[in-house]
C-alpha atoms as a PDB file:
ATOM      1  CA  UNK A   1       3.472 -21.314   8.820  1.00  0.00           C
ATOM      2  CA  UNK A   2       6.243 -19.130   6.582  1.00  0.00           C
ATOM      3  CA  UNK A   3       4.029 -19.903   3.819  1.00  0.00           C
ATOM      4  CA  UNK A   4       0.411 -18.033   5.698  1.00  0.00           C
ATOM      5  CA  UNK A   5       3.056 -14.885   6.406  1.00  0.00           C
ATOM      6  CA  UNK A   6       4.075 -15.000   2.813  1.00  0.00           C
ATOM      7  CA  UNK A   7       0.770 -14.826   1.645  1.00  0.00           C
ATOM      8  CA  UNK A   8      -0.349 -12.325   4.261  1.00  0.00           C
ATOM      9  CA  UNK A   9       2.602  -9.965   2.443  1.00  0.00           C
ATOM     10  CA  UNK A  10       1.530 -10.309  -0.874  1.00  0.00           C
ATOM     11  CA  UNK A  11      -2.112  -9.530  -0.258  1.00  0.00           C
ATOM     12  CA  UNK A  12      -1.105  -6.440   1.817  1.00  0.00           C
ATOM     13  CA  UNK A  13       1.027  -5.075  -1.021  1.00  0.00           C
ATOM     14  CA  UNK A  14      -0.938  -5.635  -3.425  1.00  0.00           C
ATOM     15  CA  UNK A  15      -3.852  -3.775  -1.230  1.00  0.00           C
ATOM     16  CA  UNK A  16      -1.082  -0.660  -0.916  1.00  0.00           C
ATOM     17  CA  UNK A  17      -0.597  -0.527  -4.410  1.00  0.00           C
ATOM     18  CA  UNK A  18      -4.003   0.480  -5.240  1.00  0.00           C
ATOM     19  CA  UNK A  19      -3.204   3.647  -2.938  1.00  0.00           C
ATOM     20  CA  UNK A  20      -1.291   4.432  -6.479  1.00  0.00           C
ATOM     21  CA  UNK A  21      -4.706   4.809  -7.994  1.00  0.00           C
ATOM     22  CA  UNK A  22      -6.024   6.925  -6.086  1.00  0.00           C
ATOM     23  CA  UNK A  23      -2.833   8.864  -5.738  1.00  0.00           C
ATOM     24  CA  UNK A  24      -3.022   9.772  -9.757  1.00  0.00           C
ATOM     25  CA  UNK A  25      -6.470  10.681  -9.555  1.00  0.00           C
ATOM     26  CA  UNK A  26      -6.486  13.331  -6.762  1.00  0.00           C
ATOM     27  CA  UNK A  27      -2.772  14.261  -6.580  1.00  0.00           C
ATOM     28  CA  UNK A  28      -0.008  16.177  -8.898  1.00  0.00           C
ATOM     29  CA  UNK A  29       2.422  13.741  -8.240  1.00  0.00           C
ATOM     30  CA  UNK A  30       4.045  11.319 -10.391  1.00  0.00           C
ATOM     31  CA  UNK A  31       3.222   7.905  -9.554  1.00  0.00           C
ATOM     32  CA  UNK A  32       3.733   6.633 -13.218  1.00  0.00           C
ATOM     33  CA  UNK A  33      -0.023   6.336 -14.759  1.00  0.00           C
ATOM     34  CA  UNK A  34      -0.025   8.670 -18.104  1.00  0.00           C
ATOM     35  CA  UNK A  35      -2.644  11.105 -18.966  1.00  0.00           C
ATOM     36  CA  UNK A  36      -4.379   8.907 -21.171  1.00  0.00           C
ATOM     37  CA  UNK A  37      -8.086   8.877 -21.554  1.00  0.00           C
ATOM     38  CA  UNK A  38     -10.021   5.803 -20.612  1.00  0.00           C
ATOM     39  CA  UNK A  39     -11.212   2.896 -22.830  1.00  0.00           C
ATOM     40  CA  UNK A  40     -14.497   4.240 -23.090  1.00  0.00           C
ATOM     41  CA  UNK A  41     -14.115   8.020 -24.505  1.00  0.00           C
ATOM     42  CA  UNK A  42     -11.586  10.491 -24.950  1.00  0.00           C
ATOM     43  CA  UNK A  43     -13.235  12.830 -22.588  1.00  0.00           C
ATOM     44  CA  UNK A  44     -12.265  11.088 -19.670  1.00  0.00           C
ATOM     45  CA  UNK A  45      -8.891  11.839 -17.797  1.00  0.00           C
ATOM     46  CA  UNK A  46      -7.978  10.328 -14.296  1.00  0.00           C
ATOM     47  CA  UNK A  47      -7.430  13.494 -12.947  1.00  0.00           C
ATOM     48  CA  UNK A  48     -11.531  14.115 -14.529  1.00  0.00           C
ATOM     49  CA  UNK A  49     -14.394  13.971 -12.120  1.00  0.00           C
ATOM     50  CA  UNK A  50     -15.013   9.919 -13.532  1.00  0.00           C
ATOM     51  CA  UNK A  51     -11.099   9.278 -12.971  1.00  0.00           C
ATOM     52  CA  UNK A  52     -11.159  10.407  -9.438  1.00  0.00           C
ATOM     53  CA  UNK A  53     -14.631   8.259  -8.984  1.00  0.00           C
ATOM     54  CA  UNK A  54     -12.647   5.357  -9.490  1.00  0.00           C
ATOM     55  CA  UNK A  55      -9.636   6.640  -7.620  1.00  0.00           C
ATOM     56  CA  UNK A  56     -12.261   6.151  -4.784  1.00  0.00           C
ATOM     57  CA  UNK A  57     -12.943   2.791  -6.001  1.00  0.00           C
ATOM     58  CA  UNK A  58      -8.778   2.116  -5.820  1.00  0.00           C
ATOM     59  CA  UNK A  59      -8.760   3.675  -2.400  1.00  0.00           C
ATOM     60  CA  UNK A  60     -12.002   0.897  -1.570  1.00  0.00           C
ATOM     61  CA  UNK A  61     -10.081  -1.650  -3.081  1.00  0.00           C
ATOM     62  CA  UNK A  62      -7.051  -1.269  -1.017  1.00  0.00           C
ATOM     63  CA  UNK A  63      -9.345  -1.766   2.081  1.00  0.00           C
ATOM     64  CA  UNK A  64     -12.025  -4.058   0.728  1.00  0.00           C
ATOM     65  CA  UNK A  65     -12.802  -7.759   1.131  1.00  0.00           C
ATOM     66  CA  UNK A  66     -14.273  -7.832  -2.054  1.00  0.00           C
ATOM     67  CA  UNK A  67     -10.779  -6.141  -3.725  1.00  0.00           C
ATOM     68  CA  UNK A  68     -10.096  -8.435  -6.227  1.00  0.00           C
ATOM     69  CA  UNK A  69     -13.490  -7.633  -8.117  1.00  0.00           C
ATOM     70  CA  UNK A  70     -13.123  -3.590  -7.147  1.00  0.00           C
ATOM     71  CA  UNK A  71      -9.502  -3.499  -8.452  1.00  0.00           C
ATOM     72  CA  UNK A  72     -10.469  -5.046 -11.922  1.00  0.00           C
ATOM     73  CA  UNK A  73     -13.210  -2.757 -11.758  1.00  0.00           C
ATOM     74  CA  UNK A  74     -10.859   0.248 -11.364  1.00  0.00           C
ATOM     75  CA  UNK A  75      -7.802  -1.131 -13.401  1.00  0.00           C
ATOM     76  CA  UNK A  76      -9.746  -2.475 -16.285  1.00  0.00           C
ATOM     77  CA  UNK A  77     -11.652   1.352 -17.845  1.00  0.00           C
ATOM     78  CA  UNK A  78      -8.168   2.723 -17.905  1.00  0.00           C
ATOM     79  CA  UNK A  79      -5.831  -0.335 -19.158  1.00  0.00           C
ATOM     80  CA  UNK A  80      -4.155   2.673 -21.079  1.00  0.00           C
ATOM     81  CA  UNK A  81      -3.154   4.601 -18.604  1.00  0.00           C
ATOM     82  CA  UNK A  82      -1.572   2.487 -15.720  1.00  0.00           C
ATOM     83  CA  UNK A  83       1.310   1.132 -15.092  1.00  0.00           C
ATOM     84  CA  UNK A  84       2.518  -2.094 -15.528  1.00  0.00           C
ATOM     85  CA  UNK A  85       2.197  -3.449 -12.080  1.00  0.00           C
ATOM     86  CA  UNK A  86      -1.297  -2.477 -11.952  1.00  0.00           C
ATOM     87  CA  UNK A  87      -1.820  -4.627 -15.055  1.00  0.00           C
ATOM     88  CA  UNK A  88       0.447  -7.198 -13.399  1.00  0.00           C
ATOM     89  CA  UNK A  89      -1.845  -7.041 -10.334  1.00  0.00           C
ATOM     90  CA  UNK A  90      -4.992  -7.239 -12.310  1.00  0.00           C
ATOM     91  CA  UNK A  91      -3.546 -10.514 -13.389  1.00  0.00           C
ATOM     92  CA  UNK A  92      -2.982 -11.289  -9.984  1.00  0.00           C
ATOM     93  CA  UNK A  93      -6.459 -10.690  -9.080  1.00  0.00           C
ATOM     94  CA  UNK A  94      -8.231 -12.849 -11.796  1.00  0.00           C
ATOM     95  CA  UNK A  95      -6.112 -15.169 -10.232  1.00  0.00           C
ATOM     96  CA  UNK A  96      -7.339 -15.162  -7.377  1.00  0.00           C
ATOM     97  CA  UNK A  97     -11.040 -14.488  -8.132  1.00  0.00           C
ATOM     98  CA  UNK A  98     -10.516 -17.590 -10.339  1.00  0.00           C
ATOM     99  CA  UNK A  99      -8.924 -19.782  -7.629  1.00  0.00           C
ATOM    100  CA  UNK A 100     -11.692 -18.756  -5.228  1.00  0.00           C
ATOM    101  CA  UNK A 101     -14.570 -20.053  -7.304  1.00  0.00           C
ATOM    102  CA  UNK A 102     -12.857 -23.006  -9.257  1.00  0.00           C
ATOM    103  CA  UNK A 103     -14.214 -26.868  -8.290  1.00  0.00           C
ATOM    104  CA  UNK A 104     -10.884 -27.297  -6.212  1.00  0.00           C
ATOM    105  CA  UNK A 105     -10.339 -24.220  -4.150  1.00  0.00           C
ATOM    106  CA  UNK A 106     -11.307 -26.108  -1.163  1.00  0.00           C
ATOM    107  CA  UNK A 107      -8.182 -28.686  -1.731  1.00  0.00           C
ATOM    108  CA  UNK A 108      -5.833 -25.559  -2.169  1.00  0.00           C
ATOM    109  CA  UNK A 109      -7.259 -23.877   0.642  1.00  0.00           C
ATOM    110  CA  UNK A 110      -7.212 -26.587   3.003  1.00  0.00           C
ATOM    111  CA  UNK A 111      -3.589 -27.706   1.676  1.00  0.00           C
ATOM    112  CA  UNK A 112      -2.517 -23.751   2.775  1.00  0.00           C
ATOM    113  CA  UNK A 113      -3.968 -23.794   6.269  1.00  0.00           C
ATOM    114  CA  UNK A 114      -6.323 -21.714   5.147  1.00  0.00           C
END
């Protein structure tokens, strides 16, 4: 039973650090990203009209079933520019995504409780 509050923490911290995200894109404050362009062009800022678009995608991946996929989405065009948890939590959510469809997810799941 620890174990299901455990993992209940974990998810819902790693759903409040997307909040960071969308923090950088709309806000002055520091939260840590740089101002580095994304992958794709050198046009493109988070605080640019694409960077906040996918500080709305952070923001829907903090709240989202589907977060895993939505936070790679978002952390993935601007690997340059965020910090190393976000990398550390895009780890976390190929993890997961890769746990969810591999032949023996059932086992772990039903081994949690889950």
């Amino acid at each position: 039973m620890l174990l299901h509050y455990l993992i209940g923490v974990v998810f819902i911290m790693h759903g409040l650090a997307h909040l960071s995200g969308m923090m950088a894109a709309f806000t002055a404050r520091d939260v840590g990203f740089s101002d580095k362009p994304w992958l794709f062009s050198t046009g493109a800022t988070l605080r640019s009209p694409i960077g906040q678009l996918f500080g709305l995608v952070w923001l829907a991946a903090a709240i989202a079933l589907v977060g895993s996929i939505l936070s790679l989405i978002a952390i993935v065009p601007w690997w340059n520019t965020v910090v190393p948890g976000a990398r550390a939590g895009a780890a976390f959510d190929g993890l997961m995504l890769i746990g969810l469809v591999a032949p023996w997810s059932e086992q772990v799941m039903a081994a949690l409780g889950v």
